[in-house]
Protein backbone atom coordinates (compact mmCIF):
# COMPACT_ATOMS: atom_id res chain seq x y z
CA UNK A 1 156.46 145.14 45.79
CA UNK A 2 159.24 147.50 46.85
CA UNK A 3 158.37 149.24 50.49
CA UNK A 4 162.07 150.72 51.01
CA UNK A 5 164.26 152.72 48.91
CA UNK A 6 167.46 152.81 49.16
CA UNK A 7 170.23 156.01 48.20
CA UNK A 8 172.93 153.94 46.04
CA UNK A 9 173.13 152.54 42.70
CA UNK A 10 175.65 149.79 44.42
CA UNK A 11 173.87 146.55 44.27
CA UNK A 12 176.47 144.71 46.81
CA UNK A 13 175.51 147.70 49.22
CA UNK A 14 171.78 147.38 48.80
CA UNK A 15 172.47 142.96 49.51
CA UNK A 16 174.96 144.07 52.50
CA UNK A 17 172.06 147.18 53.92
CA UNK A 18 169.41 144.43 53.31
CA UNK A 19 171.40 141.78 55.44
CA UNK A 20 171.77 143.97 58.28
CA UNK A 21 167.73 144.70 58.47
CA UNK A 22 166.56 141.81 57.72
CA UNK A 23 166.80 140.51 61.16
CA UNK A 24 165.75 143.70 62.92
CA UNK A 25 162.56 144.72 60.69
CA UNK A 26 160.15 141.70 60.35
CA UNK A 27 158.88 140.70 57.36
CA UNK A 28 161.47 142.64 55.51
CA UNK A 29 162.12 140.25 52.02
CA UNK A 30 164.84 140.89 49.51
CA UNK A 31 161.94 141.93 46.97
CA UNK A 32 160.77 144.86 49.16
CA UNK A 33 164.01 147.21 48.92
CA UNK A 34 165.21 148.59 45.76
CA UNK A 35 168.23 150.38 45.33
CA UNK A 36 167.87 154.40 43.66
CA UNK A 37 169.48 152.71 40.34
CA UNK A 38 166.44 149.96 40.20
CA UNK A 39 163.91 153.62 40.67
CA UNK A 40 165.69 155.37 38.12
CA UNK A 41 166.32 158.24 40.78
CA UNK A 42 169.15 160.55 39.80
CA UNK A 43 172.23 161.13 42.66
CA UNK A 44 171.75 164.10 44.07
CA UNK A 45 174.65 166.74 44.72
CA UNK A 46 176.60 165.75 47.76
CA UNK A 47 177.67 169.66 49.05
CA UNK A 48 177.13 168.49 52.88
CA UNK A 49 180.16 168.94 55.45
CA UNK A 50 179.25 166.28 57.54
CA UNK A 51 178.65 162.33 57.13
CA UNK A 52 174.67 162.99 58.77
CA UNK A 53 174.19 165.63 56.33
CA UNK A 54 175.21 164.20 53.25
CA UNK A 55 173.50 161.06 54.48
CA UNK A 56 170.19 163.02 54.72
CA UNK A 57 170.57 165.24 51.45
CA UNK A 58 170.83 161.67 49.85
CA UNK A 59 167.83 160.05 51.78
CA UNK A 60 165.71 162.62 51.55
CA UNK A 61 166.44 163.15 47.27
CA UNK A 62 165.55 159.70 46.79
CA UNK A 63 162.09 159.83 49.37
CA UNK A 64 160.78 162.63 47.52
CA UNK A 65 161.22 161.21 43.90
CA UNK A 66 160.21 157.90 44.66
CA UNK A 67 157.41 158.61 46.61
CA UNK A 68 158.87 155.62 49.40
CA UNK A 69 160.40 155.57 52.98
CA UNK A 70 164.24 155.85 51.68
CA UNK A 71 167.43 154.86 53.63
CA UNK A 72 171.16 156.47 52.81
CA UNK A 73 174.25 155.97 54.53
CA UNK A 74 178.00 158.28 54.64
CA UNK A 75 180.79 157.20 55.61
CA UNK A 76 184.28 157.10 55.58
CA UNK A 77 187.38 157.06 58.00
CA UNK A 78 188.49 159.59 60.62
CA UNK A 79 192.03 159.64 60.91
CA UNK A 80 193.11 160.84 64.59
CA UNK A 81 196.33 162.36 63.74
CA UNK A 82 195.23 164.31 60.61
CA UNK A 83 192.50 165.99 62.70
CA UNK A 84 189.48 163.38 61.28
CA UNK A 85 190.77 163.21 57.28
CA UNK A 86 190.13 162.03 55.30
CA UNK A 87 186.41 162.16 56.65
CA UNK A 88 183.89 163.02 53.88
CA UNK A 89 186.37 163.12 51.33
CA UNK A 90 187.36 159.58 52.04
CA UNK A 91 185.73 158.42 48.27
CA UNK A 92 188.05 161.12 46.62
CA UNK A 93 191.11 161.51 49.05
CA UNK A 94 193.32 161.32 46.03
CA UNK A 95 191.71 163.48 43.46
CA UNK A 96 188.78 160.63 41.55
CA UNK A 97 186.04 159.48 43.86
CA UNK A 98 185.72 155.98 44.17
CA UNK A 99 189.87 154.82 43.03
CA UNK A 100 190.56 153.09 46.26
CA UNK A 101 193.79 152.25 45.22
CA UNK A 102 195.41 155.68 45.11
CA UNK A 103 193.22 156.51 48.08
CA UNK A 104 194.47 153.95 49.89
CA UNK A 105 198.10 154.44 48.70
CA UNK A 106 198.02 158.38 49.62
CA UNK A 107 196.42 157.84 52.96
CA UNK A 108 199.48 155.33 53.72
CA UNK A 109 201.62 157.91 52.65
CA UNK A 110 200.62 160.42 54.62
CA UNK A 111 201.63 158.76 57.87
CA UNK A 112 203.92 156.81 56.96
CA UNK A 113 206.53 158.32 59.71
CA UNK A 114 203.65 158.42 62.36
CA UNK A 115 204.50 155.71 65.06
CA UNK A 116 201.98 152.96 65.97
CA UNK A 117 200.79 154.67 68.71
CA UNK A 118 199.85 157.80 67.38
CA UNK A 119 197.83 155.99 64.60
CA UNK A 120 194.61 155.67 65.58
CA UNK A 121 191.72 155.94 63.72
CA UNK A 122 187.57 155.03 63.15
CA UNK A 123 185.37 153.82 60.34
CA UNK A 124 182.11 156.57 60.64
CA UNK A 125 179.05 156.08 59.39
CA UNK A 126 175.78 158.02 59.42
CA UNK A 127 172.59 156.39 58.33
CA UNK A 128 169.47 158.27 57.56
CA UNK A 129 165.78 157.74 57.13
CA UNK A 130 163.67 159.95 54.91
CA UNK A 131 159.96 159.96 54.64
CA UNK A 132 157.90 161.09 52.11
CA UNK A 133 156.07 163.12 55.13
CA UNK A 134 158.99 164.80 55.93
CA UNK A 135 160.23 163.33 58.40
CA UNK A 136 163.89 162.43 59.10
CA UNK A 137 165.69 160.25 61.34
CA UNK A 138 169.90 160.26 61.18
CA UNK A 139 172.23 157.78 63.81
CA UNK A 140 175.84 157.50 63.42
CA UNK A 141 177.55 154.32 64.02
CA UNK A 142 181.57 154.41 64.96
CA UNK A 143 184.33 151.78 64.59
CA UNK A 144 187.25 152.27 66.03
CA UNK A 145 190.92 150.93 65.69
CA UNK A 146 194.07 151.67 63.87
CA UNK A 147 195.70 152.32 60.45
CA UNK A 148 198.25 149.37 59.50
CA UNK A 149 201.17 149.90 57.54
CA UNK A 150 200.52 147.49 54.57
CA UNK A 151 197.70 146.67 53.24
CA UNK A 152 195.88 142.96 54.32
CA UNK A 153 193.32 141.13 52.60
CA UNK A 154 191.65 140.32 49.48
CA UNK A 155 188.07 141.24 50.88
CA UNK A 156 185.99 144.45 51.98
CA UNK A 157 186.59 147.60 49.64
CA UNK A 158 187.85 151.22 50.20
CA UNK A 159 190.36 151.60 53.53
CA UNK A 160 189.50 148.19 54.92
CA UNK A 161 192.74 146.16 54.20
CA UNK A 162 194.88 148.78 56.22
CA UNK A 163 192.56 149.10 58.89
CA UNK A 164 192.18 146.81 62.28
CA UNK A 165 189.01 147.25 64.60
CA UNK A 166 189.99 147.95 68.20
CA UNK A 167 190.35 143.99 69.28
CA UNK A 168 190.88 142.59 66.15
CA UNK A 169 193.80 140.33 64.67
CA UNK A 170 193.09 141.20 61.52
CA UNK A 171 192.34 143.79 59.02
CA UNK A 172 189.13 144.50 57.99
CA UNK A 173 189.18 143.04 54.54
CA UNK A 174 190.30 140.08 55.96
CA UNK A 175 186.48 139.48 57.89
CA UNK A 176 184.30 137.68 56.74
CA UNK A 177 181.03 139.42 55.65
CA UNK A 178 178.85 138.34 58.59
CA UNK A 179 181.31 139.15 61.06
CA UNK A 180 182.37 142.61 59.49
CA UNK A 181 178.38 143.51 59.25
CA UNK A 182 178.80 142.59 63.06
CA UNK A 183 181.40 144.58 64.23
CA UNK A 184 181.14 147.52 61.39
CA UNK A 185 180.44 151.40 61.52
CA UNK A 186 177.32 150.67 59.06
CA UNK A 187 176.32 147.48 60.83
CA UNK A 188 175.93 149.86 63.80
CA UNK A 189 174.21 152.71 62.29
CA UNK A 190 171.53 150.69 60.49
CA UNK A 191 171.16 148.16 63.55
CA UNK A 192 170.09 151.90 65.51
CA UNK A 193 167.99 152.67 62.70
CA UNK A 194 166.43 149.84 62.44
CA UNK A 195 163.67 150.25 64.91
CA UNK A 196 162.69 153.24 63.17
CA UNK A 197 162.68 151.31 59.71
CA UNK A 198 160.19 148.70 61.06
CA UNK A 199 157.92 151.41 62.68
CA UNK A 200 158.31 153.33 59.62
CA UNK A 201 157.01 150.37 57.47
CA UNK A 202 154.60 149.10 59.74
CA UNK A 203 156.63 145.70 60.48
């Protein structure tokens, strides 16, 4: 029976949300989270200007039509030299939301004359719990690092094959997933929401 709810209609992000709780909210099975595509919930409109505030509109849409405790993440990457772009327009940098090609490809352009150390940057992620009570709980989790200047890896999805964490060797889509969940912006956020989860559900 589903006890959690949670704001995407991605079933590799429910699995990857799901892995990072499991651990941290006992008694917290694969069968009791459900993604807003499984509820039939509709997306709601995105018009916040920051990662916590989209991450709430989207938590809170999905508490109130599913009648559950409901979970939503934003994110994206903060780009020190272009004053935090992409930022909350990371999904649709290049014009389409979700073609992380061009995204990719633009963002590269972009700095492409900025030297290596002036290209710093962070993966930022704001997870949010919304109750059916109305209450609301948001943490932000940050990784930071730099951009690279050619793509590396066959894994992760979005900016992570031209970005390294701070102490990495590699790019991010060149992790593997249990590390990445380890060191990542949403690993961090949902570990510091976790707590909050299990109280929230009683575990």
């Amino acid at each position: 029976m589903t006890r959690l709810a949670i704001a995407t209609h991605n079933a590799h992000k429910v699995g990857e949300i799901w892995a990072i709780l499991a651990p941290l909210v006992d008694g917290l099975s694969r069968a009791d989270v459900a993604s807003a595509g499984d509820l039939g919930a509709p997306a709601p409109v995105e018009d916040g200007v920051t990662f916590e505030a989209n991450a709430l509109i989207k938590a809170r849409a999905l508490a109130a039509s599913s009648g559950l405790p409901a979970i939503a993440d934003d994110s994206g990457i903060a780009v020190d030299v272009l004053g935090g772009a992409p930022g909350i327009f990371s999904a649709r940098w290049a014009g389409s939301h979700g073609d992380d090609a061009a995204n990719l490809q633009l963002l590269l352009d972009q700095v492409a004359d900025v030297p290596d150390e002036h290209r710093g940057a962070a993966f930022v992620c704001a997870a949010a719990l919304a109750l059916p009570s109305g209450e609301e709980h948001v943490v932000v989790g940050r990784m930071p690092g730099v951009l690279l200047r050619e793509p590396r890896g066959e894994g992760g999805f979005g900016y992570d094959p031209i970005f390294m964490g701070q102490g990495q060797t590699v790019s991010n889509a060149e992790l593997d997933p249990d590390t990445k969940n380890a060191l990542s912006h949403r690993g961090a956020a949902f570990r510091s929401l976790a707590p909050i989860v299990a109280e929230a559900l009683g575990a």
